[in-house]
PDB file of N, CA and C in Angstrom:
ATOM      1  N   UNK A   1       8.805 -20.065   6.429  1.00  0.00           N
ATOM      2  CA  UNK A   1       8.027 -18.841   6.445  1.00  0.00           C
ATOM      3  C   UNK A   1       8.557 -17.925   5.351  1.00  0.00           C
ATOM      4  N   UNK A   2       7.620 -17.805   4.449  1.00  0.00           N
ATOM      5  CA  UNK A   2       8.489 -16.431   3.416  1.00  0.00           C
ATOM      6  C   UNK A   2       8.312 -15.280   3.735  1.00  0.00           C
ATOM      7  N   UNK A   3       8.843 -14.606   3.455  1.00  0.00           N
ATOM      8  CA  UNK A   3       9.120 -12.963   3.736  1.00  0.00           C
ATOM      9  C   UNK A   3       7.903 -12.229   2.407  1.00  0.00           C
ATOM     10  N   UNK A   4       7.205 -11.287   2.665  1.00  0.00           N
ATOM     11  CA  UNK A   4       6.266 -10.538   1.829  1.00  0.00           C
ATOM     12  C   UNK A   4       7.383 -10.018   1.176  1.00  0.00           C
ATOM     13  N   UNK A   5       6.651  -9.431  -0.089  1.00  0.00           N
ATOM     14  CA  UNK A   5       7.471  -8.684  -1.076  1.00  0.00           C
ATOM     15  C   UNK A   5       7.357  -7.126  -0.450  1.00  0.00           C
ATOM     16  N   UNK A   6       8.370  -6.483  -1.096  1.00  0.00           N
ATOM     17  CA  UNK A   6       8.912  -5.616  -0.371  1.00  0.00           C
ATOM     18  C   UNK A   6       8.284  -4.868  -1.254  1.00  0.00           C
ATOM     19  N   UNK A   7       7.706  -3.300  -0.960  1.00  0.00           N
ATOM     20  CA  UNK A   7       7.313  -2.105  -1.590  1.00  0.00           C
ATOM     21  C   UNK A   7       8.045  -1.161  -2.662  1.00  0.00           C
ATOM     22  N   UNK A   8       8.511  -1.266  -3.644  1.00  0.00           N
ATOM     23  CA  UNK A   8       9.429  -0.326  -4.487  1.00  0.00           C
ATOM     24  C   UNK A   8       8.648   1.050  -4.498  1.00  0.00           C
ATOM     25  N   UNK A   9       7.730   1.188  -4.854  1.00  0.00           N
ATOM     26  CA  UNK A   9       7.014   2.894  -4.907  1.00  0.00           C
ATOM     27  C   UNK A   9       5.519   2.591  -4.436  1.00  0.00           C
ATOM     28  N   UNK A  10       5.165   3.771  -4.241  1.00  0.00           N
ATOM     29  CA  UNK A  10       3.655   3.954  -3.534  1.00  0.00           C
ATOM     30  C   UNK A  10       3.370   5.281  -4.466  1.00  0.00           C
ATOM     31  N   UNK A  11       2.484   5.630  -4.890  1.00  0.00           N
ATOM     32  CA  UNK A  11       1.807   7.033  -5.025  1.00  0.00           C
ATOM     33  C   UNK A  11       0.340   6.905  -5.371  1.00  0.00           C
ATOM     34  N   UNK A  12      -0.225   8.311  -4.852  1.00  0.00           N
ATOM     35  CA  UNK A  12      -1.535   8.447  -4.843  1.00  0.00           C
ATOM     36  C   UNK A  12      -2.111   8.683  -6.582  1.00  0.00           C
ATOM     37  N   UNK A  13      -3.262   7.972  -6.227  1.00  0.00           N
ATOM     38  CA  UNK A  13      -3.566   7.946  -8.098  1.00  0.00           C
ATOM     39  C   UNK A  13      -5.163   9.182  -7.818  1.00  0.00           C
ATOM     40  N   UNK A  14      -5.846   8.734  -6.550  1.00  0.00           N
ATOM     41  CA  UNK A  14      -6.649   9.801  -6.238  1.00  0.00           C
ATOM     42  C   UNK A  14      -6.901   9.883  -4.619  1.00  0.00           C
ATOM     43  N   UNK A  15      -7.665  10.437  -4.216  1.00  0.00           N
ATOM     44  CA  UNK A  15      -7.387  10.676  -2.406  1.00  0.00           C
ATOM     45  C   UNK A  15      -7.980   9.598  -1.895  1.00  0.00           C
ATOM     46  N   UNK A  16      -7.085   9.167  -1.146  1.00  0.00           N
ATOM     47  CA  UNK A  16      -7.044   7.231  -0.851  1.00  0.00           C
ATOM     48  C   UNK A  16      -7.513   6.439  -1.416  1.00  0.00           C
ATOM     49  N   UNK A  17      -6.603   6.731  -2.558  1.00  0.00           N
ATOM     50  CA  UNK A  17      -6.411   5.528  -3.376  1.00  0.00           C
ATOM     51  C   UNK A  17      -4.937   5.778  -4.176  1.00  0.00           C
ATOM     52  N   UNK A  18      -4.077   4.315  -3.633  1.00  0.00           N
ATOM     53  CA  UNK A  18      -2.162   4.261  -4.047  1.00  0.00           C
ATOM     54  C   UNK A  18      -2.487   2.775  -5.103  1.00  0.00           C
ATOM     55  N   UNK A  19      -1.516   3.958  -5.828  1.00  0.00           N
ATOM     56  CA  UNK A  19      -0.742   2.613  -6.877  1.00  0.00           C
ATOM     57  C   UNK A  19       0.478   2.416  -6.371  1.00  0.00           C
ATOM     58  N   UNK A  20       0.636   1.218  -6.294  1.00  0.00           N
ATOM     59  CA  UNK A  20       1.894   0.385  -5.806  1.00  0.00           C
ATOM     60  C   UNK A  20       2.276  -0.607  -6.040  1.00  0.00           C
ATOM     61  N   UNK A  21       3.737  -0.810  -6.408  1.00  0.00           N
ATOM     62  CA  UNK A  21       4.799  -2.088  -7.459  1.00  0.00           C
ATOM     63  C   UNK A  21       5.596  -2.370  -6.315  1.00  0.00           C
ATOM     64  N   UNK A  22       5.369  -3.629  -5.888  1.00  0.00           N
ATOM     65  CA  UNK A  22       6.463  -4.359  -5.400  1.00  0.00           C
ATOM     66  C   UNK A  22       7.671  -4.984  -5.977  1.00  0.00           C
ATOM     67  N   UNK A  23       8.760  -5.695  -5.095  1.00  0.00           N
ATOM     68  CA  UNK A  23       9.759  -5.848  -6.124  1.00  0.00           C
ATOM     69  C   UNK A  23       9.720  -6.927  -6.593  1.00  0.00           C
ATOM     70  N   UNK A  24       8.559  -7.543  -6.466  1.00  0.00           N
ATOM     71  CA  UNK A  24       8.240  -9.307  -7.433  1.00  0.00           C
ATOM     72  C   UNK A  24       7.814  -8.798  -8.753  1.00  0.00           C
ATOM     73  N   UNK A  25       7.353  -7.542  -9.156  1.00  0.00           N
ATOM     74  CA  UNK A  25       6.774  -7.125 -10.248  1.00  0.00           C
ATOM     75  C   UNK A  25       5.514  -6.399  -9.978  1.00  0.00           C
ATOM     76  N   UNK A  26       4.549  -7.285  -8.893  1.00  0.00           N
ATOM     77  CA  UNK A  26       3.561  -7.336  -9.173  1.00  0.00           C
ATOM     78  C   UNK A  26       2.749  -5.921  -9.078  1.00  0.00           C
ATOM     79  N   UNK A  27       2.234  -5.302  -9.802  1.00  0.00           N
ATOM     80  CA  UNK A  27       1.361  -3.582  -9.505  1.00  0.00           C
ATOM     81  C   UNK A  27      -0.056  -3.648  -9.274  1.00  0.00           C
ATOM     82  N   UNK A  28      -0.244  -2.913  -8.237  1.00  0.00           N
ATOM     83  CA  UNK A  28      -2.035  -2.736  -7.612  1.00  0.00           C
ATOM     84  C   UNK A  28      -1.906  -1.736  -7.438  1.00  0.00           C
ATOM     85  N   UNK A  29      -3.382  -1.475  -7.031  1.00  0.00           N
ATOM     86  CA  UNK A  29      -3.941  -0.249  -6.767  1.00  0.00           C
ATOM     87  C   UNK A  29      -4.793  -0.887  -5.458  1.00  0.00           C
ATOM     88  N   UNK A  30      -4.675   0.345  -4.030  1.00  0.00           N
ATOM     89  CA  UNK A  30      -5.505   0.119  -3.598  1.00  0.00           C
ATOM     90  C   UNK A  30      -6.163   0.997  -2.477  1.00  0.00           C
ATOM     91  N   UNK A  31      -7.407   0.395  -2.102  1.00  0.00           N
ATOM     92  CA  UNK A  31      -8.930   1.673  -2.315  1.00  0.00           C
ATOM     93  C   UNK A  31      -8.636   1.553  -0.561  1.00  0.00           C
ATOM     94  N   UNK A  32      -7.973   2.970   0.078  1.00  0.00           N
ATOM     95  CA  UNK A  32      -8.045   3.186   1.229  1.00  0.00           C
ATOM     96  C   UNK A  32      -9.165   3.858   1.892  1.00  0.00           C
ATOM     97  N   UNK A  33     -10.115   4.181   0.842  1.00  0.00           N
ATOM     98  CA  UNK A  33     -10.829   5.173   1.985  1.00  0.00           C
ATOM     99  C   UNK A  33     -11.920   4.525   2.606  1.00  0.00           C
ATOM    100  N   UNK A  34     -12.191   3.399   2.570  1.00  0.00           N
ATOM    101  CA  UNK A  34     -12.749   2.847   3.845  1.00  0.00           C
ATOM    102  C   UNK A  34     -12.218   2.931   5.281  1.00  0.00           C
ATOM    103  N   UNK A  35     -11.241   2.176   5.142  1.00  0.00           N
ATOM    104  CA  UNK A  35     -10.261   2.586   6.484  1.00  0.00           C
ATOM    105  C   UNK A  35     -10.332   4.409   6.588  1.00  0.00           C
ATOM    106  N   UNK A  36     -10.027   4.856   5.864  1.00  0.00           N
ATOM    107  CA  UNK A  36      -9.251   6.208   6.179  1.00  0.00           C
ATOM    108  C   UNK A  36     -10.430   6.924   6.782  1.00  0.00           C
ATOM    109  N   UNK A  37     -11.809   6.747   6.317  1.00  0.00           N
ATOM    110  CA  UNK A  37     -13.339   7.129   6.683  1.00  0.00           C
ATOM    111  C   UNK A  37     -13.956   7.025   7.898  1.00  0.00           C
ATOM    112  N   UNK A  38     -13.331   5.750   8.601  1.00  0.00           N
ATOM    113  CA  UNK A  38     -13.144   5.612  10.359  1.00  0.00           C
ATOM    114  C   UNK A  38     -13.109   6.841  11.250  1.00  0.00           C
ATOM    115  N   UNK A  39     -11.830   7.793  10.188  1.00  0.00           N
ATOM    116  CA  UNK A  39     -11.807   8.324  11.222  1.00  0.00           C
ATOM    117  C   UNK A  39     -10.151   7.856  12.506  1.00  0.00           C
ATOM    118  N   UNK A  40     -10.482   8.557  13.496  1.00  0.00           N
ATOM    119  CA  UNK A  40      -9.475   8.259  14.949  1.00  0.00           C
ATOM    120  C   UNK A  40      -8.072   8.375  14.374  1.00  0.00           C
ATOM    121  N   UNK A  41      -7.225   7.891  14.156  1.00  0.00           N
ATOM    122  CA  UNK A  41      -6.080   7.415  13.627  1.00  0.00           C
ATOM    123  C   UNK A  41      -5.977   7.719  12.464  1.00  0.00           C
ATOM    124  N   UNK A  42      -6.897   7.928  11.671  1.00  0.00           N
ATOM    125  CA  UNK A  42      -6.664   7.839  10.195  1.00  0.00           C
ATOM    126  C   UNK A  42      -7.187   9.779   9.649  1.00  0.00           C
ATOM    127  N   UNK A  43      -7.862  10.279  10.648  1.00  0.00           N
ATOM    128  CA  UNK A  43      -8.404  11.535  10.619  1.00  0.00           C
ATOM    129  C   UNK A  43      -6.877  12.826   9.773  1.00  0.00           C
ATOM    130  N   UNK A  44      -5.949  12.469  10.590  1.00  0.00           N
ATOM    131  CA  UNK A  44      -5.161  13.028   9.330  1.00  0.00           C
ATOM    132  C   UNK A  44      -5.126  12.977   7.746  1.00  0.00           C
ATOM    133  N   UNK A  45      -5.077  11.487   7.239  1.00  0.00           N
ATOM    134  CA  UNK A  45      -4.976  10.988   6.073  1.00  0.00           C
ATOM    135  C   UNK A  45      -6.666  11.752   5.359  1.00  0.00           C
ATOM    136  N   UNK A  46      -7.622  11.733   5.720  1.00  0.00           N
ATOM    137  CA  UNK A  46      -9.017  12.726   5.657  1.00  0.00           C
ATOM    138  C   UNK A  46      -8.446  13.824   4.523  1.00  0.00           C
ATOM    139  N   UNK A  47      -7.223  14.627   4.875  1.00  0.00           N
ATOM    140  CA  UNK A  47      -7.334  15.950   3.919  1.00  0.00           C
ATOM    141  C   UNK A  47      -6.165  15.330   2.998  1.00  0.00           C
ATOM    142  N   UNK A  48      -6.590  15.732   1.978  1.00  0.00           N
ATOM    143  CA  UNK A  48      -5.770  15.304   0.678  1.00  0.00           C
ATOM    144  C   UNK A  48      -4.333  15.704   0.584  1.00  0.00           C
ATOM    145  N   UNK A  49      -4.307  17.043   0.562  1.00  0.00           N
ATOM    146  CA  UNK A  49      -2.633  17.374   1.223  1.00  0.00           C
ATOM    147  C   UNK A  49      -1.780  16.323   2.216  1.00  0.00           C
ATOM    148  N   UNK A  50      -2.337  16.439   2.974  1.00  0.00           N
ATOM    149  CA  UNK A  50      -1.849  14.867   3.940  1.00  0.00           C
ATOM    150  C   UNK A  50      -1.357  13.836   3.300  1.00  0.00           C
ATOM    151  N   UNK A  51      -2.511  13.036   2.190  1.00  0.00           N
ATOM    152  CA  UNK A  51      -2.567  11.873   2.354  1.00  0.00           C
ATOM    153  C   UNK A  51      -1.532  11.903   1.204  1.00  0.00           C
ATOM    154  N   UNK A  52      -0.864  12.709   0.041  1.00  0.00           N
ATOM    155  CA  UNK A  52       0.153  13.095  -0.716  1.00  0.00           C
ATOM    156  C   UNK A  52       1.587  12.999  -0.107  1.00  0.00           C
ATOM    157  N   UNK A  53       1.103  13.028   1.125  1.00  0.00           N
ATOM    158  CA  UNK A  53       2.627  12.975   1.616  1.00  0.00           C
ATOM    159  C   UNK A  53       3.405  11.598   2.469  1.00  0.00           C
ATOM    160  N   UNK A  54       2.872  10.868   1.533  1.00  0.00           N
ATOM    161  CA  UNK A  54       3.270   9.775   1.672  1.00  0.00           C
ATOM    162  C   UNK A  54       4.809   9.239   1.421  1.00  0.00           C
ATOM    163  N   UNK A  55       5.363   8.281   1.974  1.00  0.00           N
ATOM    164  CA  UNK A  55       6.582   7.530   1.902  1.00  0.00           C
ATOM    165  C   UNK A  55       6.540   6.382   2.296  1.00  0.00           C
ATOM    166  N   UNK A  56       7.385   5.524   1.123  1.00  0.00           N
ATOM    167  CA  UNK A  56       8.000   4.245   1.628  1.00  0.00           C
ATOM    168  C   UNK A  56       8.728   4.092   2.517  1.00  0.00           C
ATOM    169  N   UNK A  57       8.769   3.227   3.485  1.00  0.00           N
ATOM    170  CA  UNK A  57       9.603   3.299   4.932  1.00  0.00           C
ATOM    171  C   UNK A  57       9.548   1.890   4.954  1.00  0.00           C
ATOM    172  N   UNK A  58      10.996   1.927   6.031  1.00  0.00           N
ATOM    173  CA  UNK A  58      11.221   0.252   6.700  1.00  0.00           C
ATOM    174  C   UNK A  58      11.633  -0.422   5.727  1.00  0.00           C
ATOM    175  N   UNK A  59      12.793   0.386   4.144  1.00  0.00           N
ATOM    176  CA  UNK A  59      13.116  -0.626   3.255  1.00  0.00           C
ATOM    177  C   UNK A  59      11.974  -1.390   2.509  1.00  0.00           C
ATOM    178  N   UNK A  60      11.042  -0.523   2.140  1.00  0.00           N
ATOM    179  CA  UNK A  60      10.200  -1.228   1.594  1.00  0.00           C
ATOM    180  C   UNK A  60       9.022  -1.821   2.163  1.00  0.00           C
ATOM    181  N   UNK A  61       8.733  -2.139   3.647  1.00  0.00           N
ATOM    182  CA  UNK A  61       7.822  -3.350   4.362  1.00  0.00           C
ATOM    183  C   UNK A  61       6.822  -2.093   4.624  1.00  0.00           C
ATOM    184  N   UNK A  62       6.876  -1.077   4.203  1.00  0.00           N
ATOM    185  CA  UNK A  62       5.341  -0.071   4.991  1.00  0.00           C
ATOM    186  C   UNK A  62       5.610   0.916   4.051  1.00  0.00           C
ATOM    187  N   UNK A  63       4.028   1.215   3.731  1.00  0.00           N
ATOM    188  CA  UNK A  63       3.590   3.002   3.260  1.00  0.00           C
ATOM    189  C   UNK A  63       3.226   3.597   4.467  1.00  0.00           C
ATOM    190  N   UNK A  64       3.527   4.662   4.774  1.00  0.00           N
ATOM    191  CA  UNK A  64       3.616   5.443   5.779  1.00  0.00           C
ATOM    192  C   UNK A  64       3.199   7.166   5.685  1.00  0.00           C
ATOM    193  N   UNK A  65       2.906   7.738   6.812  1.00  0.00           N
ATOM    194  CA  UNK A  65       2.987   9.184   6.784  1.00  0.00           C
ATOM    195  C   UNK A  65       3.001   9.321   8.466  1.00  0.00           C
ATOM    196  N   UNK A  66       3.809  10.328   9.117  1.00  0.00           N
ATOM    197  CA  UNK A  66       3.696  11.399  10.425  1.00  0.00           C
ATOM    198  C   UNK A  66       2.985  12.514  10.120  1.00  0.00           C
ATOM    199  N   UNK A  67       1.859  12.108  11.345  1.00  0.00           N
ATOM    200  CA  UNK A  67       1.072  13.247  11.238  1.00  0.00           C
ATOM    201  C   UNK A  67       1.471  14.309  12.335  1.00  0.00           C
ATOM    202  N   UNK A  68       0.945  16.070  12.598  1.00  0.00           N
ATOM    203  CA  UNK A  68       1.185  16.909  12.452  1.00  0.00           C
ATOM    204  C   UNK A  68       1.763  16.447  14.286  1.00  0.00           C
ATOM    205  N   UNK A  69       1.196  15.557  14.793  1.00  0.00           N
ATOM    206  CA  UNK A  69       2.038  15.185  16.227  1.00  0.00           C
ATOM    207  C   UNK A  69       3.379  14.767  16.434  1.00  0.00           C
ATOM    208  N   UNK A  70       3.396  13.887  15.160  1.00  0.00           N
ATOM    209  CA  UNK A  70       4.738  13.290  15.362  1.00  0.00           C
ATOM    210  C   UNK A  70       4.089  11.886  15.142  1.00  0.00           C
ATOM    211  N   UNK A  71       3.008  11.483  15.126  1.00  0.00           N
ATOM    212  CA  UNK A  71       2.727   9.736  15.536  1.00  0.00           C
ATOM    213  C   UNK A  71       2.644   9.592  14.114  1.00  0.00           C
ATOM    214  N   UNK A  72       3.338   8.426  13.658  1.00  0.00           N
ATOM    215  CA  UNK A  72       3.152   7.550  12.977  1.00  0.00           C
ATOM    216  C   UNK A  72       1.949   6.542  12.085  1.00  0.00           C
ATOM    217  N   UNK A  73       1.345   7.135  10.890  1.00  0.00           N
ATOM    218  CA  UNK A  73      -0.012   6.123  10.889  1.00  0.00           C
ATOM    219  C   UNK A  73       1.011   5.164   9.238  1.00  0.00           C
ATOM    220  N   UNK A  74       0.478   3.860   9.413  1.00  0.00           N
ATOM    221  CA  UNK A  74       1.467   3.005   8.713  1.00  0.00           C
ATOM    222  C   UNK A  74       0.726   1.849   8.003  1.00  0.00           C
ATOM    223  N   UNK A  75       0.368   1.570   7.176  1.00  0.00           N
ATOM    224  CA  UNK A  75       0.062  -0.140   6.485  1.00  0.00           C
ATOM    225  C   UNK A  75       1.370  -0.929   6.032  1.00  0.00           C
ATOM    226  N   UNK A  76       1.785  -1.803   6.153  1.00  0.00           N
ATOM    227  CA  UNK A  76       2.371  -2.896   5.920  1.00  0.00           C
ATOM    228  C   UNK A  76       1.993  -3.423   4.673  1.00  0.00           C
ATOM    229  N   UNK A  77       3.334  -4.049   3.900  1.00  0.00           N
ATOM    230  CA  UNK A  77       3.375  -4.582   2.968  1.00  0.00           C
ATOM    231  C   UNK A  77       2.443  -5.700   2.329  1.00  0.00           C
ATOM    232  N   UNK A  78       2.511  -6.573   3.287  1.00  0.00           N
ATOM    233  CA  UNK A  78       1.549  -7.470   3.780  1.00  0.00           C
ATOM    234  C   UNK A  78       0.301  -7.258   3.417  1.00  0.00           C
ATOM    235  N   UNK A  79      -0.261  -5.811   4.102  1.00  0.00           N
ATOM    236  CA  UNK A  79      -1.425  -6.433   4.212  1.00  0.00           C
ATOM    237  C   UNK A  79      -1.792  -5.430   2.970  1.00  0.00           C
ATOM    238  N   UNK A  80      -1.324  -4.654   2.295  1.00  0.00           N
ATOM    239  CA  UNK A  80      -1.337  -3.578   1.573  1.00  0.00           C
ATOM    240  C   UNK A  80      -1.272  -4.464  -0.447  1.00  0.00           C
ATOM    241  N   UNK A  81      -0.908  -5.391  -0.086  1.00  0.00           N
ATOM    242  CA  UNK A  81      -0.387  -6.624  -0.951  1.00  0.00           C
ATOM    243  C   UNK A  81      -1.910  -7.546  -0.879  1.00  0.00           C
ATOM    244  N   UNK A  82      -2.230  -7.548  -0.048  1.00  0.00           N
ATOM    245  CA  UNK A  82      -3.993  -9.097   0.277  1.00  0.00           C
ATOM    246  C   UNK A  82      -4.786  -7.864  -0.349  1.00  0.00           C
ATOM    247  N   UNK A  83      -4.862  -6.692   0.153  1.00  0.00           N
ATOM    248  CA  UNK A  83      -5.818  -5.745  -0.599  1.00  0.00           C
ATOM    249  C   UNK A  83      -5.711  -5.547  -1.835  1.00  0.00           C
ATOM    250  N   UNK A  84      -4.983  -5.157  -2.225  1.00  0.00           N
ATOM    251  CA  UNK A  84      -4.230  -5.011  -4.043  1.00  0.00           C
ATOM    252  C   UNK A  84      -5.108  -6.213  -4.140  1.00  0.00           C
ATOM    253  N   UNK A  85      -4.818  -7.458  -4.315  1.00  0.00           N
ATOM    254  CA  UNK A  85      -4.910  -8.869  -4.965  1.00  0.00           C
ATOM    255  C   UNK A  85      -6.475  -8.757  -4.393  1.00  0.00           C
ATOM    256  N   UNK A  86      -7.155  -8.545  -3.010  1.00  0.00           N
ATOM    257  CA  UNK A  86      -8.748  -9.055  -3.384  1.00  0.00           C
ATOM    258  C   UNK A  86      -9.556  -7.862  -3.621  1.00  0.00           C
ATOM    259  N   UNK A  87      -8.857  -6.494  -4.209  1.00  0.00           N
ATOM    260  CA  UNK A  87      -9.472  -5.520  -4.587  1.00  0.00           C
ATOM    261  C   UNK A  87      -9.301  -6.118  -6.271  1.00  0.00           C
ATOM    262  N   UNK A  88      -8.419  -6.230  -6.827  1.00  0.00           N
ATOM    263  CA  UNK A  88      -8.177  -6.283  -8.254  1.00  0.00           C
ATOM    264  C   UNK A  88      -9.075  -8.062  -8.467  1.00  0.00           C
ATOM    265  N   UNK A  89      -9.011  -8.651  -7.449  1.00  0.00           N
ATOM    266  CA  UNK A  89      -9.921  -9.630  -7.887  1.00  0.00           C
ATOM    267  C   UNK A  89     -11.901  -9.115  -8.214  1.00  0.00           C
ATOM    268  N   UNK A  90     -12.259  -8.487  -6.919  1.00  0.00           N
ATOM    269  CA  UNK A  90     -13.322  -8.007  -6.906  1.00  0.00           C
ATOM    270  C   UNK A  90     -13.521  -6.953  -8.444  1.00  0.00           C
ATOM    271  N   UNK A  91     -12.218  -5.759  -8.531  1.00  0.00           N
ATOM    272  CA  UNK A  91     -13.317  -5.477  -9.712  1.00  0.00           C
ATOM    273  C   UNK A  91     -12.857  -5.955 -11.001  1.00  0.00           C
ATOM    274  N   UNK A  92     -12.257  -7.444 -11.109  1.00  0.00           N
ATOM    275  CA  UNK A  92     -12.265  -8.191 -12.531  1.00  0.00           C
ATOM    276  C   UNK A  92     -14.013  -8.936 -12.491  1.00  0.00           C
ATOM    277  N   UNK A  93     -14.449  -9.452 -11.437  1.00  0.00           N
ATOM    278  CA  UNK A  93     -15.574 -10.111 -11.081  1.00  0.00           C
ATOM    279  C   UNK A  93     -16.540  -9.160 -11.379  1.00  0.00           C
ATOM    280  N   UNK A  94     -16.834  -7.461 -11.308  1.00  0.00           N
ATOM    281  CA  UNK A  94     -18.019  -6.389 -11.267  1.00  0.00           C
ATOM    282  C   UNK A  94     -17.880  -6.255 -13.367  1.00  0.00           C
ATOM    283  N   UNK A  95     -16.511  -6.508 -13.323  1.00  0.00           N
ATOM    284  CA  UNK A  95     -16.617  -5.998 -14.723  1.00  0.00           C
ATOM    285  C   UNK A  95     -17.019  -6.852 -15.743  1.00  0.00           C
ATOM    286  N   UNK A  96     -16.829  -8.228 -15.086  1.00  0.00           N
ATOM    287  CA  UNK A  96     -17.435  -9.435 -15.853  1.00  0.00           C
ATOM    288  C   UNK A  96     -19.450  -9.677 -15.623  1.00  0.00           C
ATOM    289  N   UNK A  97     -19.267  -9.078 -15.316  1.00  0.00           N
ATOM    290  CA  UNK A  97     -20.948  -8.996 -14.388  1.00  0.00           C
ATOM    291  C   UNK A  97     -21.733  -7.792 -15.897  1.00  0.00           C
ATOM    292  N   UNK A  98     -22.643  -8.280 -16.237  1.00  0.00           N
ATOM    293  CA  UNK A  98     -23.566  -7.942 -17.548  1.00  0.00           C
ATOM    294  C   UNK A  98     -24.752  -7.974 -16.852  1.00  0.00           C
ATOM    295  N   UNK A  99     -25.540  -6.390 -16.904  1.00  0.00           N
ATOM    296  CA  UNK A  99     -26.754  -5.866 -16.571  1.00  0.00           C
ATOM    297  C   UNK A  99     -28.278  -6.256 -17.401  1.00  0.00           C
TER     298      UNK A  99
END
């Protein structure tokens, strides 16, 4: 079983949406505001101030923020890593695409 690559930095490039370098090298970007648009859980991350106040946590394995309760809203390396890779796949595929 291998271990995911671990998170070196996270930051917001615009309101949900993080650029982020793991420590294999590899750098993405990726497009949260679907999730964050839900709503419930994610209704903090909604105001931009919020979603700025982000941190790496867990040594790397999660981007993270505590919202104004105290609870915890969190993505994992993991899965924060499959998005990067089939977001950056999807828009190499839109940009190869001729109207």
């Amino acid at each position: 079983m291998s271990v995911p690559p671990r998170i070196v930095s996270a930051e917001p490039v615009i309101h949900g949406v993080l650029k982020i370098v793991w420590n294999d090298g590899y750098e993405g970007v990726v497009d949260l505001r679907p999730v964050i648009s839900r709503g419930r859980i994610f209704t903090y991350l909604q105001d931009r101030e919020n979603f700025r106040k982000l941190s790496v946590e867990d040594f790397g394995h999660s981007v993270g923020w505590t919202d104004a309760d105290g609870a915890e809203i969190d993505f994992g390396s993991d899965t924060l890593r499959m998005k990067a890779e089939s977001q950056a796949e999807l828009n190499q595929l839109v940009s190869n695409l001729r109207v």
